[in-house]
C-alpha atoms as a PDB file:
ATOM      1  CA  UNK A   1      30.724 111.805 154.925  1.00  0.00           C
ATOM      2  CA  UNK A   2      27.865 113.760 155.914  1.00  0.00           C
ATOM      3  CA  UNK A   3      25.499 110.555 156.516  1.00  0.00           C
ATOM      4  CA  UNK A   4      27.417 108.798 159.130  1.00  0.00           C
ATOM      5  CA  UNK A   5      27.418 111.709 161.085  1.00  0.00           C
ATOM      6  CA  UNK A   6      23.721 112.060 160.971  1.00  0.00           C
ATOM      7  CA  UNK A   7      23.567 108.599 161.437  1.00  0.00           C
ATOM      8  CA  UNK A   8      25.652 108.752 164.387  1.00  0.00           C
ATOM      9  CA  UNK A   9      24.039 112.043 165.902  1.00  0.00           C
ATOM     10  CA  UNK A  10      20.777 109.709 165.707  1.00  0.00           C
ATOM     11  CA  UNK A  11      22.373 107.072 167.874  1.00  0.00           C
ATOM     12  CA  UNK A  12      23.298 109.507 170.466  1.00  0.00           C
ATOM     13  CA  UNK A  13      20.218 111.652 170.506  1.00  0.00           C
ATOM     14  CA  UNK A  14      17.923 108.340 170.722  1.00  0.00           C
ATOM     15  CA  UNK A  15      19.119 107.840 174.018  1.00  0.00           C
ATOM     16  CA  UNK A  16      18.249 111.086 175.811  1.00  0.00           C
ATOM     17  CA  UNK A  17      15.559 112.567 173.963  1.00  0.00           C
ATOM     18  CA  UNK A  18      12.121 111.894 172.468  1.00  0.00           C
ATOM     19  CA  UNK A  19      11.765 110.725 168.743  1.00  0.00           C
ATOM     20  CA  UNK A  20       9.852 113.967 167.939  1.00  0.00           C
ATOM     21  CA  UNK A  21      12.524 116.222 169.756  1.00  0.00           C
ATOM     22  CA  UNK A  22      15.428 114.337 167.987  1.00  0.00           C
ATOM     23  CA  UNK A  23      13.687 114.591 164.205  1.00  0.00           C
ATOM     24  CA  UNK A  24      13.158 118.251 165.232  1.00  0.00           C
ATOM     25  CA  UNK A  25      17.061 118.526 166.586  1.00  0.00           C
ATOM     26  CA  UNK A  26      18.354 116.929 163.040  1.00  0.00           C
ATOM     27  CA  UNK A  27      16.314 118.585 160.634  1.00  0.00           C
ATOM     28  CA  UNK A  28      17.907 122.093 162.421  1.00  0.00           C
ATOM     29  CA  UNK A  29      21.118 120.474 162.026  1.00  0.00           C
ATOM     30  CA  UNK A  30      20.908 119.936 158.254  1.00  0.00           C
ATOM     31  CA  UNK A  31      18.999 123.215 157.628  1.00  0.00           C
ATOM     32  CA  UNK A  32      22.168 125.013 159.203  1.00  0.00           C
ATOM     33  CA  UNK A  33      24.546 126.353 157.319  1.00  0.00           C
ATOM     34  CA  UNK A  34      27.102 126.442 160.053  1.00  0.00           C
ATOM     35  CA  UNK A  35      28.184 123.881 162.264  1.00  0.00           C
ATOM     36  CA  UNK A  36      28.807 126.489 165.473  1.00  0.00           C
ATOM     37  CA  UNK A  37      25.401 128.403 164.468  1.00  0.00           C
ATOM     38  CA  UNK A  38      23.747 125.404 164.861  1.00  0.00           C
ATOM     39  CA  UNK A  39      25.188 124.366 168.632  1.00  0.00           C
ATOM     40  CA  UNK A  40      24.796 128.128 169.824  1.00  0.00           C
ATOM     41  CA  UNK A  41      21.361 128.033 168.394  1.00  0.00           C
ATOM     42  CA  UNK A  42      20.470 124.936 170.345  1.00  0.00           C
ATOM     43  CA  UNK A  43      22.710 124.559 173.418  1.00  0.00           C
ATOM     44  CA  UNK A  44      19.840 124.235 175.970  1.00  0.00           C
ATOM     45  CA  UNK A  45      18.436 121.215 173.972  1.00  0.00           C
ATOM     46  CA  UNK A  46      21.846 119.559 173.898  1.00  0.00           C
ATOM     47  CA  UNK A  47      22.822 120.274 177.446  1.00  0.00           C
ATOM     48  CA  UNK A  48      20.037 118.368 177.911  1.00  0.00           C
ATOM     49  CA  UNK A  49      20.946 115.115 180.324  1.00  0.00           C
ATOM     50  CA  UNK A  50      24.701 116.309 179.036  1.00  0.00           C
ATOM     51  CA  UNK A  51      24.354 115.531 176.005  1.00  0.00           C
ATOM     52  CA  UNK A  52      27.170 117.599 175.094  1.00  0.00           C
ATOM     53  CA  UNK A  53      29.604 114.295 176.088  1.00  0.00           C
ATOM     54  CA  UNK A  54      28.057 112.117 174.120  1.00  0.00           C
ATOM     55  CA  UNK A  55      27.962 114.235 170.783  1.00  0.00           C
ATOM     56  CA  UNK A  56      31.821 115.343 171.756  1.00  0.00           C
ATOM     57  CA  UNK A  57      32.478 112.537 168.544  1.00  0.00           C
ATOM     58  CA  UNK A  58      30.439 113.783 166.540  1.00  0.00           C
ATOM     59  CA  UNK A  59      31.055 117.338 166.898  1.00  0.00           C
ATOM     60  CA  UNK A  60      35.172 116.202 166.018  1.00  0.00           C
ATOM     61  CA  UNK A  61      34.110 114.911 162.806  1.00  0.00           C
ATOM     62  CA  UNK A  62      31.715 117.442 161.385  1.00  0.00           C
ATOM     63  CA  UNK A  63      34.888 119.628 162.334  1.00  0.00           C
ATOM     64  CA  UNK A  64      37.150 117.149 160.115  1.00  0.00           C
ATOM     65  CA  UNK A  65      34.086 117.222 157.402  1.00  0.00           C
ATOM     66  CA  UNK A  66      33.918 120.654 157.443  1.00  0.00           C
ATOM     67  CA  UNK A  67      38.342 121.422 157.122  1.00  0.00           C
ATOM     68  CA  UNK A  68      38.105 118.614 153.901  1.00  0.00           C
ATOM     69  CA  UNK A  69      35.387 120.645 151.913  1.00  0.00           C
ATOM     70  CA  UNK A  70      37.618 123.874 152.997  1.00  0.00           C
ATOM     71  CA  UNK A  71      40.493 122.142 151.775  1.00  0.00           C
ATOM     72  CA  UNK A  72      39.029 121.550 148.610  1.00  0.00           C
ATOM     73  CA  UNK A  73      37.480 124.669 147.931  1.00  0.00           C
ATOM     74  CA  UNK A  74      40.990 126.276 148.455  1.00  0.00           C
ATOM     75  CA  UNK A  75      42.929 123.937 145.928  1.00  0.00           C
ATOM     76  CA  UNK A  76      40.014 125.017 143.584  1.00  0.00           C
ATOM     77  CA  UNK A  77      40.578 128.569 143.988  1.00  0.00           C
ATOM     78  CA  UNK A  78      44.257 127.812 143.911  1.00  0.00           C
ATOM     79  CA  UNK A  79      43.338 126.623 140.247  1.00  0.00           C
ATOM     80  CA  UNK A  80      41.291 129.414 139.081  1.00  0.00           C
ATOM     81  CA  UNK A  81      44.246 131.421 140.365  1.00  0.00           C
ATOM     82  CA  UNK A  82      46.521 129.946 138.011  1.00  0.00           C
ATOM     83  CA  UNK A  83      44.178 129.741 134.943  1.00  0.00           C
ATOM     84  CA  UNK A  84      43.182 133.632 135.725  1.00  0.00           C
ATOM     85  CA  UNK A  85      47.182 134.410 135.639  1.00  0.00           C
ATOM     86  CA  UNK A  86      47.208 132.242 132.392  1.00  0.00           C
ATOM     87  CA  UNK A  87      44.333 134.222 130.994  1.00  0.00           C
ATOM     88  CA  UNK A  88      45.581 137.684 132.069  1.00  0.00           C
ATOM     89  CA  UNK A  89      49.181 137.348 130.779  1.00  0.00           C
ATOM     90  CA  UNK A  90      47.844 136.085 127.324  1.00  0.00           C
ATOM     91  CA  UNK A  91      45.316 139.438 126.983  1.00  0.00           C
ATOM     92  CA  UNK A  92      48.299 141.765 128.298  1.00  0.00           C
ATOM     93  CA  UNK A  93      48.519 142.917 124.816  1.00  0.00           C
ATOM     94  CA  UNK A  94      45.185 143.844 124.575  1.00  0.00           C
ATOM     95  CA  UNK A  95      44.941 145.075 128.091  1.00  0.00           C
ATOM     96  CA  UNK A  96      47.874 147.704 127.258  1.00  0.00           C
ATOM     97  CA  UNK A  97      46.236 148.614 124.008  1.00  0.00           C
ATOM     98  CA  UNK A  98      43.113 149.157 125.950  1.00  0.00           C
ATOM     99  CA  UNK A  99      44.697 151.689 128.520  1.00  0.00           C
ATOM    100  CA  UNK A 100      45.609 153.662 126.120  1.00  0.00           C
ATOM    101  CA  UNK A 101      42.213 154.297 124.719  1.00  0.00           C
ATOM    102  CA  UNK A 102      39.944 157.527 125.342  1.00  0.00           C
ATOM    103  CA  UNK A 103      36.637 157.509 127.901  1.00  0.00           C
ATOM    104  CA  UNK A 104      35.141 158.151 124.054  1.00  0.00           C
ATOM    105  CA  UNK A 105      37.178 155.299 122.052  1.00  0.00           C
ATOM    106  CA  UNK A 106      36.705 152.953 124.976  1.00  0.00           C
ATOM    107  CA  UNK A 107      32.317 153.689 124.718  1.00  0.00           C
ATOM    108  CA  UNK A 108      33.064 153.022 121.412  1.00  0.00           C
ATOM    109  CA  UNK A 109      34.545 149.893 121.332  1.00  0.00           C
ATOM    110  CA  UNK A 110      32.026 148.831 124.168  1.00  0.00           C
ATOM    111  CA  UNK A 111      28.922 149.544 121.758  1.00  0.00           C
ATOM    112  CA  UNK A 112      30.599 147.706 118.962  1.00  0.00           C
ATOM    113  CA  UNK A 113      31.001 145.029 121.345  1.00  0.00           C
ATOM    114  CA  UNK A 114      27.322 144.944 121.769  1.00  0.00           C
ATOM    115  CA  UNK A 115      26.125 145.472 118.336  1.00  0.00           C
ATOM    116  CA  UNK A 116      28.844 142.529 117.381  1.00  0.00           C
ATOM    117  CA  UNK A 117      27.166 140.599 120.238  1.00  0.00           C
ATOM    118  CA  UNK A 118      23.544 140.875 119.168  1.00  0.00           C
ATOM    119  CA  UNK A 119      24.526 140.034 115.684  1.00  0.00           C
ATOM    120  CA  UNK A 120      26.493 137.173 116.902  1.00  0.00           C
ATOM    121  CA  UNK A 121      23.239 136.226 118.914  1.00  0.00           C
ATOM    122  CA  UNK A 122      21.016 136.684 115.436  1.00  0.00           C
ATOM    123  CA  UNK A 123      22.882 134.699 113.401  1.00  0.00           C
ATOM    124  CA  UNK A 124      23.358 131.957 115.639  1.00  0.00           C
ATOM    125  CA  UNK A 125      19.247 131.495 115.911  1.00  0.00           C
ATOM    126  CA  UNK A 126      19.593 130.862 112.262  1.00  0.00           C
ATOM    127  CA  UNK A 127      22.592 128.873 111.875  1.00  0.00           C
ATOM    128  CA  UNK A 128      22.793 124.842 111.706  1.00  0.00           C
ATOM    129  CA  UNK A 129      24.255 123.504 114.590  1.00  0.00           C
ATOM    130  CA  UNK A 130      24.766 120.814 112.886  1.00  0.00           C
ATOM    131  CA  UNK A 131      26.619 122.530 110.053  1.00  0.00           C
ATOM    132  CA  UNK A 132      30.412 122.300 110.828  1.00  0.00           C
ATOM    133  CA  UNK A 133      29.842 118.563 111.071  1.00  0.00           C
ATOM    134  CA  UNK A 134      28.283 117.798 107.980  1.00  0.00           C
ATOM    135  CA  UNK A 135      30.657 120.039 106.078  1.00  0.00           C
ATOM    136  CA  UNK A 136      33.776 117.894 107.997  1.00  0.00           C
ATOM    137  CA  UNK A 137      32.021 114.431 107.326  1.00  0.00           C
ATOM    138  CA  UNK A 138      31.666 116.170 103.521  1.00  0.00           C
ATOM    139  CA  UNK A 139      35.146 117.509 103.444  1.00  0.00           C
ATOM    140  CA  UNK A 140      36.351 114.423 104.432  1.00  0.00           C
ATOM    141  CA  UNK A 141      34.410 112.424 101.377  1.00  0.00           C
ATOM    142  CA  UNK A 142      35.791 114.933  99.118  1.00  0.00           C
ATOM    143  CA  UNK A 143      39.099 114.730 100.074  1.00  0.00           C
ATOM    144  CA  UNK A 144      38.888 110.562  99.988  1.00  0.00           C
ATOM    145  CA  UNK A 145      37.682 111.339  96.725  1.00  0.00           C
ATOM    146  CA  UNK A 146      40.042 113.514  95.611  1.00  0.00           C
ATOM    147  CA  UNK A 147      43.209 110.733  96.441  1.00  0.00           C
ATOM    148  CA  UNK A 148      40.773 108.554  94.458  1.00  0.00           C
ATOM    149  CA  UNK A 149      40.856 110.583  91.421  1.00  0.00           C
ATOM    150  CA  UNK A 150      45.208 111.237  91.792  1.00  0.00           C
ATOM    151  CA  UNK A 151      45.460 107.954  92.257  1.00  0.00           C
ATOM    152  CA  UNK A 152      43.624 106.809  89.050  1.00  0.00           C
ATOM    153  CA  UNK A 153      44.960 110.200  87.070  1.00  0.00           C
ATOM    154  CA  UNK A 154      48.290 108.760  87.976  1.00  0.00           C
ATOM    155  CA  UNK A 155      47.695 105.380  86.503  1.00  0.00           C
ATOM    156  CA  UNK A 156      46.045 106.920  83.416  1.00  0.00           C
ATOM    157  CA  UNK A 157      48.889 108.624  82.721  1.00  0.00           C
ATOM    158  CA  UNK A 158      51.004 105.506  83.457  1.00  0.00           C
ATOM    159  CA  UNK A 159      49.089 103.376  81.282  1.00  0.00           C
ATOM    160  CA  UNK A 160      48.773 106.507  78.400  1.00  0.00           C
ATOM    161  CA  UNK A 161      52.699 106.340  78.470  1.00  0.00           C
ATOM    162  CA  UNK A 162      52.985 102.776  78.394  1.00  0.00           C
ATOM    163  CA  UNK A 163      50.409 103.022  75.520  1.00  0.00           C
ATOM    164  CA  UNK A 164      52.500 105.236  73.767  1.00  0.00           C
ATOM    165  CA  UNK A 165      55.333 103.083  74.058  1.00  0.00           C
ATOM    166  CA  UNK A 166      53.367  99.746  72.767  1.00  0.00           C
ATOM    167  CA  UNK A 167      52.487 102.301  69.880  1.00  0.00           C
ATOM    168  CA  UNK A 168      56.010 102.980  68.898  1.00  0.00           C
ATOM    169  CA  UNK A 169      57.142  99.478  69.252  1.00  0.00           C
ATOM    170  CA  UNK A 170      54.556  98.362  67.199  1.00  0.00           C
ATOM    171  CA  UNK A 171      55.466 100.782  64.440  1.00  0.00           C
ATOM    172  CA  UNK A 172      58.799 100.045  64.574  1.00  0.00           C
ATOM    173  CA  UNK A 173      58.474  96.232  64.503  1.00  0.00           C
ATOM    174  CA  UNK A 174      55.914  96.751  61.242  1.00  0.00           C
ATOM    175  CA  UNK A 175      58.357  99.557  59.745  1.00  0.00           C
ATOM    176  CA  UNK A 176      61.537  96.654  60.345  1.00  0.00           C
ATOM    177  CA  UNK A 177      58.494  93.558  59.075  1.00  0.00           C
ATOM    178  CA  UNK A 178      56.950  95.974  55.836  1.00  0.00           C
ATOM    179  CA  UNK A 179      61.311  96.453  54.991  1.00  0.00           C
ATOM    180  CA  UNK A 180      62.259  93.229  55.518  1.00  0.00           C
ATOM    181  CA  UNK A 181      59.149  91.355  53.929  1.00  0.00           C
ATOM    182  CA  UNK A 182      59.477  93.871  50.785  1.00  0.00           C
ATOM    183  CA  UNK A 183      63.071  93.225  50.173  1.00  0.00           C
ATOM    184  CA  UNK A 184      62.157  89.284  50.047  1.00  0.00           C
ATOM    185  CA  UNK A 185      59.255  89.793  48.092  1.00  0.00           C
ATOM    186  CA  UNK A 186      61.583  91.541  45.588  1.00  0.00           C
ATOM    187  CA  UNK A 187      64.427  88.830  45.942  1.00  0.00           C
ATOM    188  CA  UNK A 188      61.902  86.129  45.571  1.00  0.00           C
ATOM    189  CA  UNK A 189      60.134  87.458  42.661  1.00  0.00           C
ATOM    190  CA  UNK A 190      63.262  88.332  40.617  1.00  0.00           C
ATOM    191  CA  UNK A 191      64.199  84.947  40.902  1.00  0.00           C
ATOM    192  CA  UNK A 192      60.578  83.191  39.929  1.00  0.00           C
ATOM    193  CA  UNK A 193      60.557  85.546  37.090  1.00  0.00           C
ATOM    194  CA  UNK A 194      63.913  86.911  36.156  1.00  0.00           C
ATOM    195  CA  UNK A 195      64.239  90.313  34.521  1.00  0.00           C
ATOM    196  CA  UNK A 196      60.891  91.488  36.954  1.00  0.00           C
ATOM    197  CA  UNK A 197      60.793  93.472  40.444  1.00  0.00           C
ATOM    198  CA  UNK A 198      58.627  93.904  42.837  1.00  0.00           C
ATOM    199  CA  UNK A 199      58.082  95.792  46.061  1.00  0.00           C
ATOM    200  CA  UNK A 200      55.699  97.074  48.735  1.00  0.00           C
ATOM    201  CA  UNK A 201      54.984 100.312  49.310  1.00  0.00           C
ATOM    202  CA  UNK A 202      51.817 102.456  50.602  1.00  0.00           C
ATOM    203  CA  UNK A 203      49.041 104.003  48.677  1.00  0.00           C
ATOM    204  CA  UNK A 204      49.541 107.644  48.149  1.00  0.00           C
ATOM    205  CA  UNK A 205      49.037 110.164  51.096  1.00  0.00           C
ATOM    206  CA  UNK A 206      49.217 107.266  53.212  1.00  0.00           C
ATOM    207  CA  UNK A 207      51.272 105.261  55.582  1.00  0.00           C
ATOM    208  CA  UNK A 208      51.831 101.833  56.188  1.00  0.00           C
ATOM    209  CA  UNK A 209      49.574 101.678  59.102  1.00  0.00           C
ATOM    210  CA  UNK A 210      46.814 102.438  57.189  1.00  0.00           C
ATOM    211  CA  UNK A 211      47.356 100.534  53.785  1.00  0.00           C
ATOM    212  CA  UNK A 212      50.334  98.075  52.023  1.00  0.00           C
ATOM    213  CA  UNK A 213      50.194  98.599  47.988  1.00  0.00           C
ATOM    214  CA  UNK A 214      51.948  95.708  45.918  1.00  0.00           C
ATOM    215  CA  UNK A 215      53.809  97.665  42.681  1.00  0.00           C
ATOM    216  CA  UNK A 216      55.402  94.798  40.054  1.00  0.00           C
ATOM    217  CA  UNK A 217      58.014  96.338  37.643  1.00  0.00           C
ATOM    218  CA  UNK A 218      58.403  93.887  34.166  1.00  0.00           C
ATOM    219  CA  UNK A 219      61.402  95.465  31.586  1.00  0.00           C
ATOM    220  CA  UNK A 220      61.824  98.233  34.110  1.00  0.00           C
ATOM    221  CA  UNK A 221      57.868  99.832  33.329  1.00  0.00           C
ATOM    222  CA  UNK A 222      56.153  99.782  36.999  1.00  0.00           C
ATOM    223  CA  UNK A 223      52.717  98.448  36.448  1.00  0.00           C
ATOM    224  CA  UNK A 224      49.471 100.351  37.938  1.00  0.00           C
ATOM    225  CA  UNK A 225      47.572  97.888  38.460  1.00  0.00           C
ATOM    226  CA  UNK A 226      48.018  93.602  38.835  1.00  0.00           C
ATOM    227  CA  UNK A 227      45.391  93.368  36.485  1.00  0.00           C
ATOM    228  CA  UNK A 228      47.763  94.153  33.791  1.00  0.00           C
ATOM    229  CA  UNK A 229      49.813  91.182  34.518  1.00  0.00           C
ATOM    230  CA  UNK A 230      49.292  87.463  33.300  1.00  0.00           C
ATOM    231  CA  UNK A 231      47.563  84.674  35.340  1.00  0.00           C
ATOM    232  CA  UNK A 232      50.899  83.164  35.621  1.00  0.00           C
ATOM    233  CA  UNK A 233      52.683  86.402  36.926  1.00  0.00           C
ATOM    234  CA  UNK A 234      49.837  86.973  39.454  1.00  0.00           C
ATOM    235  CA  UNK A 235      49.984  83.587  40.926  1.00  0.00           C
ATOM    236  CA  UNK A 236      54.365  84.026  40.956  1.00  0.00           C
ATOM    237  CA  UNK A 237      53.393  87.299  43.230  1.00  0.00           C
ATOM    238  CA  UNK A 238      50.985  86.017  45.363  1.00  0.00           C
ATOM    239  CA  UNK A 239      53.577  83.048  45.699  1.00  0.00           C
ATOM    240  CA  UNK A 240      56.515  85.276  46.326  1.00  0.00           C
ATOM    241  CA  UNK A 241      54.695  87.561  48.647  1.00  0.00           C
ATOM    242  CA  UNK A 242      53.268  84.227  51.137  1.00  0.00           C
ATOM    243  CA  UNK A 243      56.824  82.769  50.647  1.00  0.00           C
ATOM    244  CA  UNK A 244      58.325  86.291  52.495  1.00  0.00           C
ATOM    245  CA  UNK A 245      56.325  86.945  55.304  1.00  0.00           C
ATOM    246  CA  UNK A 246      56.739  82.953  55.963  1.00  0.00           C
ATOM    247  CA  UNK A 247      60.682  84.016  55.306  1.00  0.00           C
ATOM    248  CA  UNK A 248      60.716  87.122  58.015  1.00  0.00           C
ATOM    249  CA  UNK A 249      60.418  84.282  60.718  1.00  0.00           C
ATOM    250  CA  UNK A 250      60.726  80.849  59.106  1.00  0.00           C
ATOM    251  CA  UNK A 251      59.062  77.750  60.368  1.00  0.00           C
ATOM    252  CA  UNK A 252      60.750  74.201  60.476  1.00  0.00           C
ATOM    253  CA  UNK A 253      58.404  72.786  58.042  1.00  0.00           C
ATOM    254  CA  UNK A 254      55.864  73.849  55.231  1.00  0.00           C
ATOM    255  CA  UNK A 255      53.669  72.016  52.901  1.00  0.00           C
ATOM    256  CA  UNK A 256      52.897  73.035  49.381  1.00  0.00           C
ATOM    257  CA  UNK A 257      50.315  71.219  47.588  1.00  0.00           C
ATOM    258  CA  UNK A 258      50.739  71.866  43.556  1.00  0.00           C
ATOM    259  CA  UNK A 259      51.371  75.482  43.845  1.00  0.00           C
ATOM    260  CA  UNK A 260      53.137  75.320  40.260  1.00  0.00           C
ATOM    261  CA  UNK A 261      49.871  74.036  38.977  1.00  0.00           C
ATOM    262  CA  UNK A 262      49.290  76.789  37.117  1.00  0.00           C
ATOM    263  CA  UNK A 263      52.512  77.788  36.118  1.00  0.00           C
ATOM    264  CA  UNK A 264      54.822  77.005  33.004  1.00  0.00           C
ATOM    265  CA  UNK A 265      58.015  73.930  33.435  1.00  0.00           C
ATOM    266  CA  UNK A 266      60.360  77.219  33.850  1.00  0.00           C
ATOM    267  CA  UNK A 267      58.741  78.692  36.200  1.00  0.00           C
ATOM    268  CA  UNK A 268      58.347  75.832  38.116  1.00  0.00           C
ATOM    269  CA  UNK A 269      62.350  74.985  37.738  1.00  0.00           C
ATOM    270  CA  UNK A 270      62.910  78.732  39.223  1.00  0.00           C
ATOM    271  CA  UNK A 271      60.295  77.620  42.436  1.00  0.00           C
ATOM    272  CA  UNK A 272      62.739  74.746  43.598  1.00  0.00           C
ATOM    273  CA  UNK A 273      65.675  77.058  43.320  1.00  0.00           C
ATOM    274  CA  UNK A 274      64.337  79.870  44.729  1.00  0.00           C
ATOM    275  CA  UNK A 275      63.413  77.289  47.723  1.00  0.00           C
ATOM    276  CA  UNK A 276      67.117  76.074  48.030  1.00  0.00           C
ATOM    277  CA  UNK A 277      68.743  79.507  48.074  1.00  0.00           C
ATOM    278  CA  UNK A 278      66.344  81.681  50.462  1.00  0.00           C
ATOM    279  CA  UNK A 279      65.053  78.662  52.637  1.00  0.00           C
ATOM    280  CA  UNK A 280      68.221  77.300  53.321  1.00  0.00           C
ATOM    281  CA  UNK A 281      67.001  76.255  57.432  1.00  0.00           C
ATOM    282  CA  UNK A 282      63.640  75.311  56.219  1.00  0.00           C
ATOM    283  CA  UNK A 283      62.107  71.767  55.096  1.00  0.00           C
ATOM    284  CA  UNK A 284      59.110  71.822  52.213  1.00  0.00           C
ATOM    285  CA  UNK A 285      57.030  68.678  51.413  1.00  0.00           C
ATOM    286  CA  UNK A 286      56.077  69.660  47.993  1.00  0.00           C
ATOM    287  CA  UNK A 287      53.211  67.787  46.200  1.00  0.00           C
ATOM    288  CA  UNK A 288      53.529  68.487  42.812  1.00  0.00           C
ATOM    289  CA  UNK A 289      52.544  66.778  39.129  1.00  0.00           C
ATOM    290  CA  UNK A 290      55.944  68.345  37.041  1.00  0.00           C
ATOM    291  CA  UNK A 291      59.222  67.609  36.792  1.00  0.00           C
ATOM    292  CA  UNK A 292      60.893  70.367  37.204  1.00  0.00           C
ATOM    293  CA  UNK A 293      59.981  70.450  40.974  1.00  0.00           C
ATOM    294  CA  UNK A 294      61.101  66.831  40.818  1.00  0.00           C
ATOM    295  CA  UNK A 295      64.705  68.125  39.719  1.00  0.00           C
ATOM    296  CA  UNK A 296      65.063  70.486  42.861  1.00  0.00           C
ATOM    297  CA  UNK A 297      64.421  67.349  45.511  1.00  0.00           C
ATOM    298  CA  UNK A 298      66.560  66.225  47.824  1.00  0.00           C
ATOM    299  CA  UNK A 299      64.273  62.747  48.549  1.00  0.00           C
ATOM    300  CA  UNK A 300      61.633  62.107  45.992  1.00  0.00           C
ATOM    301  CA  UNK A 301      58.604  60.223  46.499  1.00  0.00           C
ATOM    302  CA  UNK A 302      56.931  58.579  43.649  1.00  0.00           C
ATOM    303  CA  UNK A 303      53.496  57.052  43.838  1.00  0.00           C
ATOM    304  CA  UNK A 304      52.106  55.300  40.722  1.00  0.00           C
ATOM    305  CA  UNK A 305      49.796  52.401  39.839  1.00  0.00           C
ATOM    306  CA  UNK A 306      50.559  48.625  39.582  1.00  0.00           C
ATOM    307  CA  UNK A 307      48.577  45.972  38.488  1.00  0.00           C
ATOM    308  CA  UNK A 308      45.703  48.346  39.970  1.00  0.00           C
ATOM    309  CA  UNK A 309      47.085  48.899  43.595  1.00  0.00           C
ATOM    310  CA  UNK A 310      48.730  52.347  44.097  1.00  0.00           C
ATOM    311  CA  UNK A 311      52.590  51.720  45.075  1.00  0.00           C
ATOM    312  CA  UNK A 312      55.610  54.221  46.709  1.00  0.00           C
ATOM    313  CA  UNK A 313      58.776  54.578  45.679  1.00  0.00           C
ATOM    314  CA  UNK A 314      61.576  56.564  47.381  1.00  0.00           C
ATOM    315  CA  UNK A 315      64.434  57.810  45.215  1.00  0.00           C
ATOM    316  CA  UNK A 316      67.184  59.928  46.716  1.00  0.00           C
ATOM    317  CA  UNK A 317      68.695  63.016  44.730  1.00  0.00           C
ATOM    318  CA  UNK A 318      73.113  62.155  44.865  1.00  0.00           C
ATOM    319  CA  UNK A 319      73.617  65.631  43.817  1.00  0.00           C
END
C-alpha cells in the first residue's frame, strides 16, 4: 500500500516543486518513522503554493495505511496473549513449586540450569543432526523386517504342522498297507502251498519305516533265512507276495506270462484256485504251457500247429 502513496505524493509534488526539491521531500518521507513527524518537520516546504490541499488525499490514506498495520500488530499481540496464557497455565505447577523455593535452592537450580545448558550446548556440537532420521528410516526397515520374519515363522509353523500331519497319515496308511498286504501274503501262500505260513514283519530293533522282513513258517518251524527254502517255494513267495500288494487295491486286468513255469502240476492247480477265491473282481490273461492252469479257465485259448500254419481255438469252461 505504501507505493501508491509515494506514487501519488509524486504526482502532486511534480506540480509545485522542483524535481530536486521533490526527491529531497520523498526520501524524508520514507526515512520517517512517523507520518505527523514528518509533516511538522516539513510544513514550510509543503505550505509551499498550498500544497497542503493537494496532498489532503494522500495524507487520508497514509492515515488508513498506518490504522491497518496497527490493526494487525494488535490481533498479533492479541495472539501472543493467548499463547502466553496457554503457556503460563501449563507451567503453574512448576511456577508454585518454584515459589516455594529458598534465595539458596532457587541459585541452585539456576546454576544447574546453566551447567545442564552448556552440556546441552557440548553435546549438541558433537551429535548427528542427521541421527534421529537415519535411526527412524532404520527402525522402520527393521520393523518391515520383523512382520517379514512373523509372517514366514507363521507359515513355517503352518507348513511344520501340516508336515506332521502328512507324516502321520503316511504311517498310518503303510501301518493299514504292511497289515493288510501281510495277512494276504499269508492267505495266499497257505493256499499255493498248504500246510506253510508266511508273514511280514520288521527286522529287529526296527520299524516298518525303516525295513519289511519276509519270515516263511513250513510244519510250524519259522525259517531264518529264504535261502533255506526250495526254488519252487521261493518263486510261490515271491508270487504270493506280488499277488497281495496287487490285492490291497486290485486292478481290472493283469497278465501273467508262465509264472508256473517253474513250479510242479500241484502247485500250479493251487495258482488257478487261489486266483478264483481272492481275485474274485479281477480278470487274469494267463499264458501258460500246463494243464492244470488250463483246468482253472473260464475261456481257454488254444494255439497249435496245422499243416505248418499256427491256428486258435477258443473253448469255453461249462463249469
Amino acid at each position: 500500500m505504501i507505493y501508491p502513496l509515494i506514487a501519488k505524493l509524486d504526482t502532486q509534488l511534480r506540480i509545485v516543486i522542483s524535481p530536486t526539491e521533490k526527491q529531497s521531500l520523498i526520501l524524508r518521507f520514507l526515512a520517517s518513522g512517523n507520518l505527523f513527524t514528518f509533516f511538522t518537520k516539513h510544513r514550510k516546504c509543503l505550505l509551499k503554493s498550498f500544497l497542503i490541499k493537494g496532498l489532503l488525499p494522500i495524507v487520508i490514506d497514509i492515515n488508513i495505511y498506518h490504522y491497518y498495520n496497527l490493526t494487525k500488530k494488535l490481533d498479533t499481540f492479541d495472539f501472543q496473549e493467548a499463547d502466553f496464557a496457554r503457556k503460563l497455565k501449563d507451567e503453574k505447577q512448576y511456577l508454585e513449586e518454584g515459589a516455594k523455593l529458598s534465595n539458596q535452592e532457587g541459585q541452585d537450580l539456576e546454576r544447574r540450569i546453566r551447567e545442564m545448558q552448556e552440556i546441552k550446548n557440548k553435546i549438541g556440537r558433537k551429535v548427528n543432526a542427521k541421527a534421529q532420521t537415519m535411526f527412524e528410516h532404520e527402525e522402520k526397515q527393521y520393523n518391515d523386517i520383523r512382520k517379514k520374519q512373523n509372517i514366514v515363522e507363521n507359515d513355517k509353523r503352518k507348513m511344520l504342522a501340516v508336515m506332521l500331519e502328512l507324516d502321520e497319515k503316511k504311517k498310518q496308511s503303510l501301518k493299514l498297507a504292511f497289515d493288510q498286504v501281510s495277512k494276504d501274503f499269508g492267505s495266499i501262500f497257505s493256499t499255493l502251498l498248504p500246510g506253510a505260513s508266511s508273514k511280514l514283519t520288521a527286522p529287529f530293533g526296527m520299524t516298518i519305516l525303516e525295513g519289511v522282513e519276509i519270515k516263511v513258517s513250513l510244519g510250524g518251524v519259522w525259517k531264518d533265512n529264504l535261502t533255506e527254502l526250495s526254488g519252487g517255494q521261493r518263486s510261490l513267495a515271491a508270487l504270493s507276495l506280488i499277488l497281495a500288494m496287487l490285492l490291497f487295491k486290485p486292478a481290472p486286468l493283469y497278465i501273467l506270462d508262465e509264472v508256473d513255469a517253474a513250479l510242479d502240476l500241484s502247485h500250479t492247480q493251487n495258482i488257478g484256485s487261489m486266483l478264483k477265491s481272492h481275485f474274485k473282481k479281477s480278470q487274469f490273461i494267463i499264458v501258460s504251457l500246463k494243464d492244470g492252469m488250463f483246468n482253472n479257465a473260464n475261456v481257454l485259448f488254444r494255439t497249435k500247429f496245422v499243416d505248418g500254419v499256427s491256428t486258435v481255438s477258443r473253448t469255453t469252461n461249462k463249469s
